[in-house]
Structures are given as structure tokens and as C-alpha cells.
N, C-alpha and C. Protein backbone atom coordinates (compact mmCIF):
# COMPACT_ATOMS: atom_id res chain seq x y z
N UNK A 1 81.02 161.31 -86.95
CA UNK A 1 81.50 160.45 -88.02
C UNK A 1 81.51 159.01 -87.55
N UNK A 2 80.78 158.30 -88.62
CA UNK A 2 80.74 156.95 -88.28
C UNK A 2 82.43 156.36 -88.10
N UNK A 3 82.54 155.32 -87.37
CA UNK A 3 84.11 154.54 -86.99
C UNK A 3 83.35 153.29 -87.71
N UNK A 4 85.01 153.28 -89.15
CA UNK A 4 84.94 152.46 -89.81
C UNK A 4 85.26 150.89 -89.21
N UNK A 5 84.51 149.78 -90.12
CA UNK A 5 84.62 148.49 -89.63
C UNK A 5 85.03 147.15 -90.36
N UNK A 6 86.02 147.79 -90.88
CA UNK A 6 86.67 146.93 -92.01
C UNK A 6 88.23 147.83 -92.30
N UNK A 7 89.08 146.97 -92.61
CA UNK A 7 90.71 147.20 -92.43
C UNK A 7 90.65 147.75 -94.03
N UNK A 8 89.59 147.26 -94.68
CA UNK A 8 90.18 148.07 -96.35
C UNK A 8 89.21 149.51 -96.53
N UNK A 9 88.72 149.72 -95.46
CA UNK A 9 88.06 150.97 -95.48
C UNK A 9 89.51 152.46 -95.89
N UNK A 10 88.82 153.38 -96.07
CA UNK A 10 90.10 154.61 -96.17
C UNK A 10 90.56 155.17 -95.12
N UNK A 11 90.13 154.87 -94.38
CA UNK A 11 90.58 155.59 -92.81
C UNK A 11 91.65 154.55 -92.21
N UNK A 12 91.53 153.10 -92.68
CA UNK A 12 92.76 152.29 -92.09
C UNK A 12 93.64 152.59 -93.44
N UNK A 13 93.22 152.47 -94.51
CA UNK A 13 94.53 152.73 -95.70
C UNK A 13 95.64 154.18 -95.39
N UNK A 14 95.09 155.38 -94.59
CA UNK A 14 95.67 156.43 -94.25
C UNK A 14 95.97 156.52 -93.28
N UNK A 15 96.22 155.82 -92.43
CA UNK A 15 96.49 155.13 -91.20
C UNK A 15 95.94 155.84 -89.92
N UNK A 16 94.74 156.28 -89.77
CA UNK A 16 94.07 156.37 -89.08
C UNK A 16 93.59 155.30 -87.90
N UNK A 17 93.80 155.51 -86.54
CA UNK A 17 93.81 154.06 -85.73
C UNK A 17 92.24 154.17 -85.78
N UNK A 18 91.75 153.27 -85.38
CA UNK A 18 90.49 152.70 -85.33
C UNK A 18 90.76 151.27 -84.37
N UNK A 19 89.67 151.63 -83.49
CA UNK A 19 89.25 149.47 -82.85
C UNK A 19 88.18 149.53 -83.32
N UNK A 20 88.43 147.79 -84.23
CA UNK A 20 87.29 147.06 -84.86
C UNK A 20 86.32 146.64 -83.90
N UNK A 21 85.04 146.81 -83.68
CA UNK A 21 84.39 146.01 -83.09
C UNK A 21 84.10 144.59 -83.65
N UNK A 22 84.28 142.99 -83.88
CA UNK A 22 84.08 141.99 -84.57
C UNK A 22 83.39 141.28 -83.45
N UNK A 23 82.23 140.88 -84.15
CA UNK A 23 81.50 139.76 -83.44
C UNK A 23 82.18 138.49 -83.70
N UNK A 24 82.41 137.94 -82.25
CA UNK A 24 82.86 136.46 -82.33
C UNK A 24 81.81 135.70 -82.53
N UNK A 25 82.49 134.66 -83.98
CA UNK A 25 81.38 133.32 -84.20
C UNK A 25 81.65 132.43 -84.01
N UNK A 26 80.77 131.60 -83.97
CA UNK A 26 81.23 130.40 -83.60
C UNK A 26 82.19 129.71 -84.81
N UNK A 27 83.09 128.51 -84.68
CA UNK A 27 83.16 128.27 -85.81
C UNK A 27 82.98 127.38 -86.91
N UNK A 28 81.70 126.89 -86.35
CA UNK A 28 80.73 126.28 -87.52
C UNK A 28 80.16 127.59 -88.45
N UNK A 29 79.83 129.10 -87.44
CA UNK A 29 79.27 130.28 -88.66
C UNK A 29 80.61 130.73 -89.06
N UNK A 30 81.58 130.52 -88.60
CA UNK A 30 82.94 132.00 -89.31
C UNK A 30 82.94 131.82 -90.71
N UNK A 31 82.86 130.51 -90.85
CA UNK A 31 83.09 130.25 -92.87
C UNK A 31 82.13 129.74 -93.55
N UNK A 32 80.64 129.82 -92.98
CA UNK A 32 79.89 129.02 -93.45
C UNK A 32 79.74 130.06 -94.73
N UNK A 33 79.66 131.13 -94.91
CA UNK A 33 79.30 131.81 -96.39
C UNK A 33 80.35 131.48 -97.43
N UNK A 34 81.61 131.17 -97.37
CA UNK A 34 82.67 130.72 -98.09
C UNK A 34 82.74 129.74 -98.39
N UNK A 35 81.72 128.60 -97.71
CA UNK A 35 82.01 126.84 -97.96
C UNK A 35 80.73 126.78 -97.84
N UNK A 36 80.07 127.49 -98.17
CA UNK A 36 78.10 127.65 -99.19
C UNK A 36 78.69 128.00 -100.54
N UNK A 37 79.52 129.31 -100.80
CA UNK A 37 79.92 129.79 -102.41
C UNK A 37 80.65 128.43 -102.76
N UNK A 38 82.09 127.76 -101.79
CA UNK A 38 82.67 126.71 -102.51
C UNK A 38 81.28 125.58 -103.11
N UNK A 39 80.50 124.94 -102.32
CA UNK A 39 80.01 124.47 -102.88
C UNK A 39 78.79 124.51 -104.21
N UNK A 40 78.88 125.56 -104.56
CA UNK A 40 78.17 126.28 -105.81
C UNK A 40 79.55 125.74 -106.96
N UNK A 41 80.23 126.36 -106.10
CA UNK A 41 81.64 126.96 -107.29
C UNK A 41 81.98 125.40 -107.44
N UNK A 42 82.03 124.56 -106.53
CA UNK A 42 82.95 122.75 -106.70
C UNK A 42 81.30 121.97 -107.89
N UNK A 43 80.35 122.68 -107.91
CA UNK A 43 79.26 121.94 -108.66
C UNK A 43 79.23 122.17 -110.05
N UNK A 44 80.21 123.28 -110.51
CA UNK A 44 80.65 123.55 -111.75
C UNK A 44 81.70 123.80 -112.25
N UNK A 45 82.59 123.30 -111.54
CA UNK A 45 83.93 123.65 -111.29
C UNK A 45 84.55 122.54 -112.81
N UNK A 46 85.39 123.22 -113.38
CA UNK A 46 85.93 122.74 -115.14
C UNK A 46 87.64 123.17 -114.97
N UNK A 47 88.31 123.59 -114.00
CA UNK A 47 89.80 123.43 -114.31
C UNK A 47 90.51 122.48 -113.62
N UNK A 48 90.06 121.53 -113.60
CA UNK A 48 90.53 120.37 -112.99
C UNK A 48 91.86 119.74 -114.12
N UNK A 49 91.77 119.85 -115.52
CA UNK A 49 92.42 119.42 -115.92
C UNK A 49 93.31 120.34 -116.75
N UNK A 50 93.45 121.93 -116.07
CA UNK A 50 94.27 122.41 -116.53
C UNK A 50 95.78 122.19 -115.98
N UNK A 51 97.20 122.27 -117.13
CA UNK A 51 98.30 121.72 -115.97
C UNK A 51 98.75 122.60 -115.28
N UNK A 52 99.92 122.32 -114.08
CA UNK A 52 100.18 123.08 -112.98
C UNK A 52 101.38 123.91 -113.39
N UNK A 53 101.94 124.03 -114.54
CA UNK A 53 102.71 124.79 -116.01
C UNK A 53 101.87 126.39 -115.65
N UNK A 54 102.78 127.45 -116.05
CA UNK A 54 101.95 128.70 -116.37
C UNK A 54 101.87 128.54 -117.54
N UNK A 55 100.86 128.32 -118.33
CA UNK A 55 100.43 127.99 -120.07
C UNK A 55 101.24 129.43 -120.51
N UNK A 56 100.85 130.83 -119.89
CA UNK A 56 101.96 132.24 -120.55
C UNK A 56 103.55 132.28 -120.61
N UNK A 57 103.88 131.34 -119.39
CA UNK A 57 105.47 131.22 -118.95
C UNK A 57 105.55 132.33 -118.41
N UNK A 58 104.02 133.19 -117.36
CA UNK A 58 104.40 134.49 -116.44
C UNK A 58 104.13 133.84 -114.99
N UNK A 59 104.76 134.34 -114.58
CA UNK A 59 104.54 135.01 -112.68
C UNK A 59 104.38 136.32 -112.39
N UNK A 60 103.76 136.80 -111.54
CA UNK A 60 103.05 137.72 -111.03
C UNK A 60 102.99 137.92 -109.36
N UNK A 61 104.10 138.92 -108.99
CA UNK A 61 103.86 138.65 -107.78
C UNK A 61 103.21 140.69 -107.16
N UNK A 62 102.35 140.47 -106.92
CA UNK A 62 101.43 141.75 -107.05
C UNK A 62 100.75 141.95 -105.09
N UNK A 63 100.16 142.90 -105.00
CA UNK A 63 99.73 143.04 -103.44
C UNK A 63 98.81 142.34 -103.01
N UNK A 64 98.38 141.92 -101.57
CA UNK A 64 96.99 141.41 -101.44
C UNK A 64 96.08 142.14 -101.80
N UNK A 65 96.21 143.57 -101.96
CA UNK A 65 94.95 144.68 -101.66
C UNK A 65 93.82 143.72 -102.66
N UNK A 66 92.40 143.39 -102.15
CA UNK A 66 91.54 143.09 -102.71
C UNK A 66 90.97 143.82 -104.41
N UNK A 67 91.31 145.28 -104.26
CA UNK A 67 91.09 145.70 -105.39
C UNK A 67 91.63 144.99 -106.53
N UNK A 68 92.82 144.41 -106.17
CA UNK A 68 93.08 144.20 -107.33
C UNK A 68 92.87 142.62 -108.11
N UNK A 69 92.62 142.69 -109.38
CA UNK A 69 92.42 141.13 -109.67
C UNK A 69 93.00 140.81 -110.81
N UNK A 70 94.56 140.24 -110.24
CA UNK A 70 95.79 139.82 -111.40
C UNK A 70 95.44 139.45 -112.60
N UNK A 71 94.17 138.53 -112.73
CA UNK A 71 94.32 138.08 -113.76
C UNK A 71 93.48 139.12 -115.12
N UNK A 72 92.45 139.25 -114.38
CA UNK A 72 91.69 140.42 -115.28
C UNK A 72 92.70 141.86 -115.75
N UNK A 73 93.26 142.02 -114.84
CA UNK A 73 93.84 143.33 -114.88
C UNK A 73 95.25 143.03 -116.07
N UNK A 74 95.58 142.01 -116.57
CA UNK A 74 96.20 141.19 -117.22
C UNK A 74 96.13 140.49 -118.85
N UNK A 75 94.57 140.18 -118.25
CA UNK A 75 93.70 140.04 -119.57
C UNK A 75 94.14 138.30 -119.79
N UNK A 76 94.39 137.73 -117.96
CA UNK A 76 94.69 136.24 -118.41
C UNK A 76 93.47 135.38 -117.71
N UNK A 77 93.92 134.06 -118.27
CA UNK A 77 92.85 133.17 -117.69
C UNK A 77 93.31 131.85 -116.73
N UNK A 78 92.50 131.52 -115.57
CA UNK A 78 93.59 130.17 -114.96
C UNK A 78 94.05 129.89 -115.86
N UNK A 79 95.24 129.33 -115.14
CA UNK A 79 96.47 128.38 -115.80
C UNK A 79 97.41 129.07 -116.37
N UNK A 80 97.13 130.66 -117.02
CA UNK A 80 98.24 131.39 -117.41
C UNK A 80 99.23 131.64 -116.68
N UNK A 81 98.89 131.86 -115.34
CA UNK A 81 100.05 132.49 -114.60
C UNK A 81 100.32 132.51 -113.33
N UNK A 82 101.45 132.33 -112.57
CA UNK A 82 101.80 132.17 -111.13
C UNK A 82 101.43 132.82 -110.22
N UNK A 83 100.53 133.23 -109.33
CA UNK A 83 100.12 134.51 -109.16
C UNK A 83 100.63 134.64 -107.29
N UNK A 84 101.71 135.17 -107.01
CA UNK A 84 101.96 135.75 -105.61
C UNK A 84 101.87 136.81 -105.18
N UNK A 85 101.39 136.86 -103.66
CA UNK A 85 100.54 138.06 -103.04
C UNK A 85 101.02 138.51 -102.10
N UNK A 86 101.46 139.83 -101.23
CA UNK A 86 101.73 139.76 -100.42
C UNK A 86 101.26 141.24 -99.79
N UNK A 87 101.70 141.97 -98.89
CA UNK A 87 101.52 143.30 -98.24
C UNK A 87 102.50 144.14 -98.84
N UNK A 88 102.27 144.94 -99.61
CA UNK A 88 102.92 145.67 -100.61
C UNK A 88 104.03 144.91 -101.91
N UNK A 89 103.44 143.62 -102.53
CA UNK A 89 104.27 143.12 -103.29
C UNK A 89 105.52 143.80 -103.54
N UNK A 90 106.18 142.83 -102.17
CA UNK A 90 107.34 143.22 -101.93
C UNK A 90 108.14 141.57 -102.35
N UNK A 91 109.59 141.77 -102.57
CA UNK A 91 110.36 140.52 -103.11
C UNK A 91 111.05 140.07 -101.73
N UNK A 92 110.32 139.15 -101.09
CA UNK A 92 111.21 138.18 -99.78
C UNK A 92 111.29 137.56 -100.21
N UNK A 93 112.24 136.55 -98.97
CA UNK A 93 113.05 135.27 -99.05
C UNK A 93 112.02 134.19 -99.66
N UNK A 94 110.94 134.49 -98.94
CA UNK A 94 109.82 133.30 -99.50
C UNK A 94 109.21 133.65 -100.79
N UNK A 95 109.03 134.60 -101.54
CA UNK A 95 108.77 134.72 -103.14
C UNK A 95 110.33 134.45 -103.54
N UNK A 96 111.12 134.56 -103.30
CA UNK A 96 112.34 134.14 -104.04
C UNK A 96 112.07 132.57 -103.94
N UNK A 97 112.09 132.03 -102.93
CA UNK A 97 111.79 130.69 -103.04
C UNK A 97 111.05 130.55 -104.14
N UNK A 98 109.78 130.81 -103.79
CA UNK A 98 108.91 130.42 -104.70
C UNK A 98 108.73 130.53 -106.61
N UNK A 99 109.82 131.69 -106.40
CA UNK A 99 109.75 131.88 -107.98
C UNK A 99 110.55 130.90 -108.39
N UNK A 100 111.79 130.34 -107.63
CA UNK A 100 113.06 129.40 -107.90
C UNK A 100 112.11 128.11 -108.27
N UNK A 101 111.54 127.82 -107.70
CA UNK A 101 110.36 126.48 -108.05
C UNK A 101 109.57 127.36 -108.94
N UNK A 102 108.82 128.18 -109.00
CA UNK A 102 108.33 128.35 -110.05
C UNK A 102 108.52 128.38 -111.93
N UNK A 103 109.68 129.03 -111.79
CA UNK A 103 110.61 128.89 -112.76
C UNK A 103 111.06 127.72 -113.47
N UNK A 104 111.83 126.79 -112.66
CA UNK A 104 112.51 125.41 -112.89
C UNK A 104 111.44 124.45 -113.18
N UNK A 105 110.39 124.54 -112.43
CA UNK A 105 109.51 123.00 -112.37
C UNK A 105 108.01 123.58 -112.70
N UNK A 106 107.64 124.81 -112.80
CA UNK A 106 106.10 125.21 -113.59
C UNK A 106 106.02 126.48 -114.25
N UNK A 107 107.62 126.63 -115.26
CA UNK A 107 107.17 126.95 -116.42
C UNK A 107 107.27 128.48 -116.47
N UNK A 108 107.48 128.76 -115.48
CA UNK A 108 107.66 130.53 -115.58
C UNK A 108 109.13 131.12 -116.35
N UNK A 109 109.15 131.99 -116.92
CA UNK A 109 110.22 132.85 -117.88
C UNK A 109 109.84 134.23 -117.97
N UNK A 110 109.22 134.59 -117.43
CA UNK A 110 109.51 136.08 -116.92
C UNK A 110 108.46 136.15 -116.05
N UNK A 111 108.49 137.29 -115.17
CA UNK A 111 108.22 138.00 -113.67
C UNK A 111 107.72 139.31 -113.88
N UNK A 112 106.53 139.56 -113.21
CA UNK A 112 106.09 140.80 -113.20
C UNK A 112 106.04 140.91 -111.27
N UNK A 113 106.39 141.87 -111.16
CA UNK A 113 106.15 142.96 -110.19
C UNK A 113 105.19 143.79 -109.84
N UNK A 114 104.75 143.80 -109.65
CA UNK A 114 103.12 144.85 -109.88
C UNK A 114 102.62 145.61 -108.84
N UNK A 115 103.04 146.71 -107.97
CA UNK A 115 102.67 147.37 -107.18
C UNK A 115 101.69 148.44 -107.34
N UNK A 116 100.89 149.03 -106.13
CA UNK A 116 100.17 149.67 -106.96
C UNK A 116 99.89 151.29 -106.08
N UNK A 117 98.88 151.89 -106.61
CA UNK A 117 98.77 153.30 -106.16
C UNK A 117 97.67 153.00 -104.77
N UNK A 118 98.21 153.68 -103.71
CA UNK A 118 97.26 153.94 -102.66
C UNK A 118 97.42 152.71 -101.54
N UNK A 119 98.73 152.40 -101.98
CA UNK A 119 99.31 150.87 -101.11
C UNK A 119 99.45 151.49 -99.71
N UNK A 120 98.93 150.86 -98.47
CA UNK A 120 99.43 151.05 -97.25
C UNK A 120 100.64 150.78 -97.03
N UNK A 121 101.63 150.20 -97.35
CA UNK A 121 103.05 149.76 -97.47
C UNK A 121 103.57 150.71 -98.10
N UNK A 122 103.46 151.75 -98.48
CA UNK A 122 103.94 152.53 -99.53
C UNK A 122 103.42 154.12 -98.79
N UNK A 123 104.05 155.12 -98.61
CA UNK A 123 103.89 156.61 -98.19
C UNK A 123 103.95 156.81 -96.60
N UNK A 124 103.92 155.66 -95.49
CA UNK A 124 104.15 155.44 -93.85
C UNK A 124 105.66 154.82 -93.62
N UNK A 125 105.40 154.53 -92.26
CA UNK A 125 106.43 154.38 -92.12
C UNK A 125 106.31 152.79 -91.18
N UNK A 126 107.56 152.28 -91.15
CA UNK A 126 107.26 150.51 -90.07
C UNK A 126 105.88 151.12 -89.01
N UNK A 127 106.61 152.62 -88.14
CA UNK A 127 106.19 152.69 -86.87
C UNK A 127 104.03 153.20 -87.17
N UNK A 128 104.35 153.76 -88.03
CA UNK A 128 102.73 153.99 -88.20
C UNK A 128 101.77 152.67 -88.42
N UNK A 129 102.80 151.59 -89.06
CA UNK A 129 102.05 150.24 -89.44
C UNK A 129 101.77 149.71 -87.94
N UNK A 130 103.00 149.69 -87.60
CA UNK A 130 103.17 149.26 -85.73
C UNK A 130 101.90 149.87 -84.88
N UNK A 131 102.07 151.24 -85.28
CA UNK A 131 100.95 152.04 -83.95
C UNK A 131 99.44 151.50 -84.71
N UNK A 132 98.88 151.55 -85.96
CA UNK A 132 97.69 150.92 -86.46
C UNK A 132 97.54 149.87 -85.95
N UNK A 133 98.64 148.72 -85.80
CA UNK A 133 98.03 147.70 -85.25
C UNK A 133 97.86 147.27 -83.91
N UNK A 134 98.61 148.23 -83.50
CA UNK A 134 98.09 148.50 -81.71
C UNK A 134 96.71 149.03 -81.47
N UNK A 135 96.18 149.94 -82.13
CA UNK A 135 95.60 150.69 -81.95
C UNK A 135 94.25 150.25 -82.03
N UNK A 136 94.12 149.35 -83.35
CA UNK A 136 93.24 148.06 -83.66
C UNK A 136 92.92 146.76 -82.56
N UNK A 137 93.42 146.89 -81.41
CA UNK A 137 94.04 146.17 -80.56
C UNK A 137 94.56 145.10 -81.02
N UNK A 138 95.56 145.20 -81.65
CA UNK A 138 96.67 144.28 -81.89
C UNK A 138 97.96 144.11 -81.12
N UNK A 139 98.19 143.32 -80.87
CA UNK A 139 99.61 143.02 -79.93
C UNK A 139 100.63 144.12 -80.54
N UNK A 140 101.58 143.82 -80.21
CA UNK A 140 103.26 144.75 -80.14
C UNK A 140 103.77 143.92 -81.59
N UNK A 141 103.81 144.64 -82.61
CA UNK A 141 104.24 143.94 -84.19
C UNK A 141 106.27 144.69 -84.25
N UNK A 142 106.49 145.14 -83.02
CA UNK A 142 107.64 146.00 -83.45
C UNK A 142 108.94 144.69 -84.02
N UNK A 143 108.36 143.53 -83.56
CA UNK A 143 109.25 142.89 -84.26
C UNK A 143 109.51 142.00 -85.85
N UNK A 144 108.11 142.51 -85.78
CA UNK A 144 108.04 142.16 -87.49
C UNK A 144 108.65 143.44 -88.25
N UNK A 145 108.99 143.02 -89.77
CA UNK A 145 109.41 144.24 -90.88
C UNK A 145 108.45 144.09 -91.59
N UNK A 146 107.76 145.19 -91.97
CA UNK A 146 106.44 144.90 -93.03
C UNK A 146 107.04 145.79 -93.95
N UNK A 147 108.01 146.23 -94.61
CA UNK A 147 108.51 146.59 -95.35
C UNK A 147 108.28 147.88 -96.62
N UNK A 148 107.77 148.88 -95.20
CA UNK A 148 106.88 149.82 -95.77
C UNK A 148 108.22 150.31 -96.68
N UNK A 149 107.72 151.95 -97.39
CA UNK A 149 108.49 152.52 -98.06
C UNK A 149 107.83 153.76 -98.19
N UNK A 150 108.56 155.01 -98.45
CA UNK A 150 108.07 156.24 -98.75
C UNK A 150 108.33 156.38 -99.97
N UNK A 151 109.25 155.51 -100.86
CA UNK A 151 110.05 156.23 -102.15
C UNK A 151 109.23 154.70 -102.97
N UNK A 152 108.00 154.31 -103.18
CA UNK A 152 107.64 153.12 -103.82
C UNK A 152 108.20 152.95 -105.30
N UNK A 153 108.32 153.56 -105.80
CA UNK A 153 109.13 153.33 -107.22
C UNK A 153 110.11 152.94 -106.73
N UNK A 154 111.44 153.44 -106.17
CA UNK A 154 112.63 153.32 -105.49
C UNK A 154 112.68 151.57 -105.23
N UNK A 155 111.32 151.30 -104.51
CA UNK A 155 111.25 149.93 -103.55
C UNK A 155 110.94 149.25 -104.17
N UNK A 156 110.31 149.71 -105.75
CA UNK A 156 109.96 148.82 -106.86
C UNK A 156 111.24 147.96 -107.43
N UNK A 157 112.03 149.24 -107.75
CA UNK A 157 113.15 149.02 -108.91
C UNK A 157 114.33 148.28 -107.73
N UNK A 158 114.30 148.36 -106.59
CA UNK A 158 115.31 147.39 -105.98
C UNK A 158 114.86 146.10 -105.73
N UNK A 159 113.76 145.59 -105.62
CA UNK A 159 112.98 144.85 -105.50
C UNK A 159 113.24 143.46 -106.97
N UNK A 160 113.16 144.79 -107.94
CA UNK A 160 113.22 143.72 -109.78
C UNK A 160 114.56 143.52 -109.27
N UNK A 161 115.54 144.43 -109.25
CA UNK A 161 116.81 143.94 -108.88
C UNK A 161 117.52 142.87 -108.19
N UNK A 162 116.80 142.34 -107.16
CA UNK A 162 116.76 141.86 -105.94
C UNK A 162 116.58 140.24 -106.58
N UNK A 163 115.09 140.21 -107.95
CA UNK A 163 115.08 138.80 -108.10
C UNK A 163 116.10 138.81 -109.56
N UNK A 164 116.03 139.70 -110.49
CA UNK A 164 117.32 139.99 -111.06
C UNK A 164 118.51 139.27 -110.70
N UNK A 165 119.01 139.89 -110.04
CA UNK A 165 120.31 139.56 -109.15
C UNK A 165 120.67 138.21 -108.26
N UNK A 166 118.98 137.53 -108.14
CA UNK A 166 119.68 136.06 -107.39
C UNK A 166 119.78 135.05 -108.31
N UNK A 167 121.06 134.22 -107.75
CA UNK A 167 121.92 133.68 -108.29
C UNK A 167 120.77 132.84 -109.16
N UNK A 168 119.72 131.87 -108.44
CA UNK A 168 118.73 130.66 -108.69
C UNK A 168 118.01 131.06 -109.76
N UNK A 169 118.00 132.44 -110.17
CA UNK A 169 117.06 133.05 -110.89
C UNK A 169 117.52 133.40 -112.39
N UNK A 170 118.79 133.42 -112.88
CA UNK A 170 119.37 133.78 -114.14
C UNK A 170 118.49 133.51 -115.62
N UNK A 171 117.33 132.77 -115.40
CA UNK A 171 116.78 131.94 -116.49
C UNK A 171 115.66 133.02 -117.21
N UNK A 172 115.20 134.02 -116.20
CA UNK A 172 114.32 134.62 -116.23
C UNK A 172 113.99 136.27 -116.36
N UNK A 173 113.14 136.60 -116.82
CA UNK A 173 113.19 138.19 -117.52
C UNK A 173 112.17 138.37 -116.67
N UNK A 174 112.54 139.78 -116.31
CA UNK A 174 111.79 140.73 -114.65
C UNK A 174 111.31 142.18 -115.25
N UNK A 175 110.37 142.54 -114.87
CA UNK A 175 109.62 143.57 -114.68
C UNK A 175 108.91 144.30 -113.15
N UNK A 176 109.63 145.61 -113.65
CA UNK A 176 108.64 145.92 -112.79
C UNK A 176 108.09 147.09 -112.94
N UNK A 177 106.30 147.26 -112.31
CA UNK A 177 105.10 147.90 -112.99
C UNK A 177 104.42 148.11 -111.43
N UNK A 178 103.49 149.54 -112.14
CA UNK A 178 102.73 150.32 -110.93
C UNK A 178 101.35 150.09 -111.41
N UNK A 179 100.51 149.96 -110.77
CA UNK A 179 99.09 149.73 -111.48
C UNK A 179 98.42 150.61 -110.62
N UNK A 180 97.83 151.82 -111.47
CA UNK A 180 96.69 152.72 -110.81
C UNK A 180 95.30 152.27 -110.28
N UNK A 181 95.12 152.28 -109.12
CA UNK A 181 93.97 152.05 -109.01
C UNK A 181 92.41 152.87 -109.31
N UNK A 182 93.04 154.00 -109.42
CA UNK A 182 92.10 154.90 -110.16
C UNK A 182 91.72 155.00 -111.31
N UNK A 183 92.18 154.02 -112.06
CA UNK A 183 92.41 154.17 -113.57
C UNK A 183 92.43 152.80 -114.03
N UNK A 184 92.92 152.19 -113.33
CA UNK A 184 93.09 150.41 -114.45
C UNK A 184 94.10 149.97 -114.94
N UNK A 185 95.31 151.22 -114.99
CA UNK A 185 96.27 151.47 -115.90
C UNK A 185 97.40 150.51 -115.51
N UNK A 186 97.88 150.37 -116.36
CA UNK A 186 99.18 149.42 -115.63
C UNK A 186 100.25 149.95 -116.15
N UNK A 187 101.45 150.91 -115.52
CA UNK A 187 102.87 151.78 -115.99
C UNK A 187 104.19 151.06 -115.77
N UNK A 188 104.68 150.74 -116.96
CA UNK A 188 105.84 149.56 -116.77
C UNK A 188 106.87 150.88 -115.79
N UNK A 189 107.44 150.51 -114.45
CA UNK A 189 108.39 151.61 -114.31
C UNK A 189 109.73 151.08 -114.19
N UNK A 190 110.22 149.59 -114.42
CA UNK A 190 111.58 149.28 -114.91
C UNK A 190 111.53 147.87 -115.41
């Protein structure tokens, strides 16, 4: 069996250890394919004069997993909506921040939550995240919290609670939703 070479492959999502082999580039090549597309994308580029307001009055704070794409999956377009990302759109200190400014000064009035099916943050445990990234040869992470969960609904609904419940936040109406990745579906679950 081939040894996968990419972290969003299924063998790292099930936490299977794997070492990446990555060719080091230089770094004039590491980004040259990303700042070749920017300059396509800056030669036709038209939202320059949309404002920094969510035109919906949503935020969206949903996972990094690449699958997913907030706005389509949404049915919005720039400028609709706040969009924060993280490793199992989970609610920290720093999305609380951010929604507190988001809210007050660009326009947001309600919050979606959006977690989804087949999340690595979701069915392991800290120590399996820990041993993957050793294993990957990654340093010793035992002192980070990546804030896995086995009970993800559970981690959902404390989570809405969590921005619910802070004080900075009273202005605003919270959701929170599971989005299948097998399906498209999006299941309000509080």
C-alpha cells in the first residue's frame, strides 16, 4: 500500500501515523503557484468596493477542512458574511474576540456554527492528535489543546452556548449546525 502524502488524505483523517516525505523549496518556488493564480485573480479582481459590513448581518465560524466552502455551501456571495476557520470549528478566546468586533463594528446579528461530518477533531482523542503529530515528525504538541471531542454534537451545543452566554455578545442570535460531507446537507442541531 502506497504511504499517503498529504495531511487531508484518509489515512491522516483516521489517524493513522504516516511521515510525509516534502521536498524542500526554495523560497522563491514554495509560493510561486499561488502568486502566478494571485496575479490572474488581482487582473480581474471587482470586490474592491464591496464594504467591510456583512451585507447578510451573518458570521460563520465553520472548520478549516478544505472540503468545505462556506460560502457556496450557504448559497452566499463576498461581502455577505464573516467567515472564521479553525480545527474543528471550535468557539475560543480568539473567535470570541473576533465575533465581539465583528458584531459591534461589521454588522454581524447572528452566528452560525457549522461543524461537520468526518472532522479529525471530532471521534479521537488530544493524545491520538499528539501521537499523529509526532509520528509525522512533528515536535511534542502535548502542550497545546486542540480540542478534540468524541461526543461532537455535545461540543457543538456547548460551544453555541459558550458565545450565547458571553457577556460582549448579548446583541446576537447563535446557531448551531452539522454539515454532511457526504451529502451537502446542512442539519440545524441547536
Amino acid at each position: 500500500m502506497q504511504r499517503p502524502t498529504h495531511p487531508g488524505t484518509a489515512s491522516w483523517r483516521t489517524g493513522q501515523p504516516w511521515a510525509p516525505r516534502l521536498r524542500r523549496m526554495s523560497t522563491d518556488d514554495a509560493f510561486a503557484d499561488v502568486l502566478a493564480a494571485n496575479s490572474a485573480y488581482a487582473a480581474c479582481y471587482q470586490l474592491a468596493e464591496l464594504e467591510a459590513r456583512a451585507a447578510k448581518g451573518l458570521g460563520v465560524l465553520t472548520c478549516m477542512d478544505s472540503r468545505i466552502d462556506p460560502l457556496a455551501l450557504l448559497g452566499l456571495d463576498p461581502g455577505d458574511a464573516k467567515i472564521l476557520r479553525n480545527a474543528g470549528a471550535r468557539v475560543t478566546d480568539d473567535v470570541l474576540r473576533t465575533l465581539v468586533l465583528a458584531s459591534y463594528l461589521l454588522g454581524v446579528e447572528r452566528i452560525m456554527v457549522v461543524a461537520h461530518t468526518s472532522c479529525r477533531m471530532a471521534g479521537g482523542t488530544e493524545e491520538d492528535v499528539h501521537a499523529a503529530i509526532r509520528a509525522a515528525g512533528g515536535p511534542d504538541t502535548r502542550s497545546i489543546s486542540f480540542l478534540t471531542t468524541d461526543d461532537q454534537k455535545s461540543a457543538l451545543r456547548a460551544d453555541v452556548q459558550r458565545v450565547r452566554s458571553w457577556p460582549y455578545l448579548g446583541n446576537v442570535t447563535v446557531g448551531g449546525f452539522l454539515y454532511d460531507l457526504s451529502t451537502g446537507r446542512l442539519c440545524r442541531v441547536c
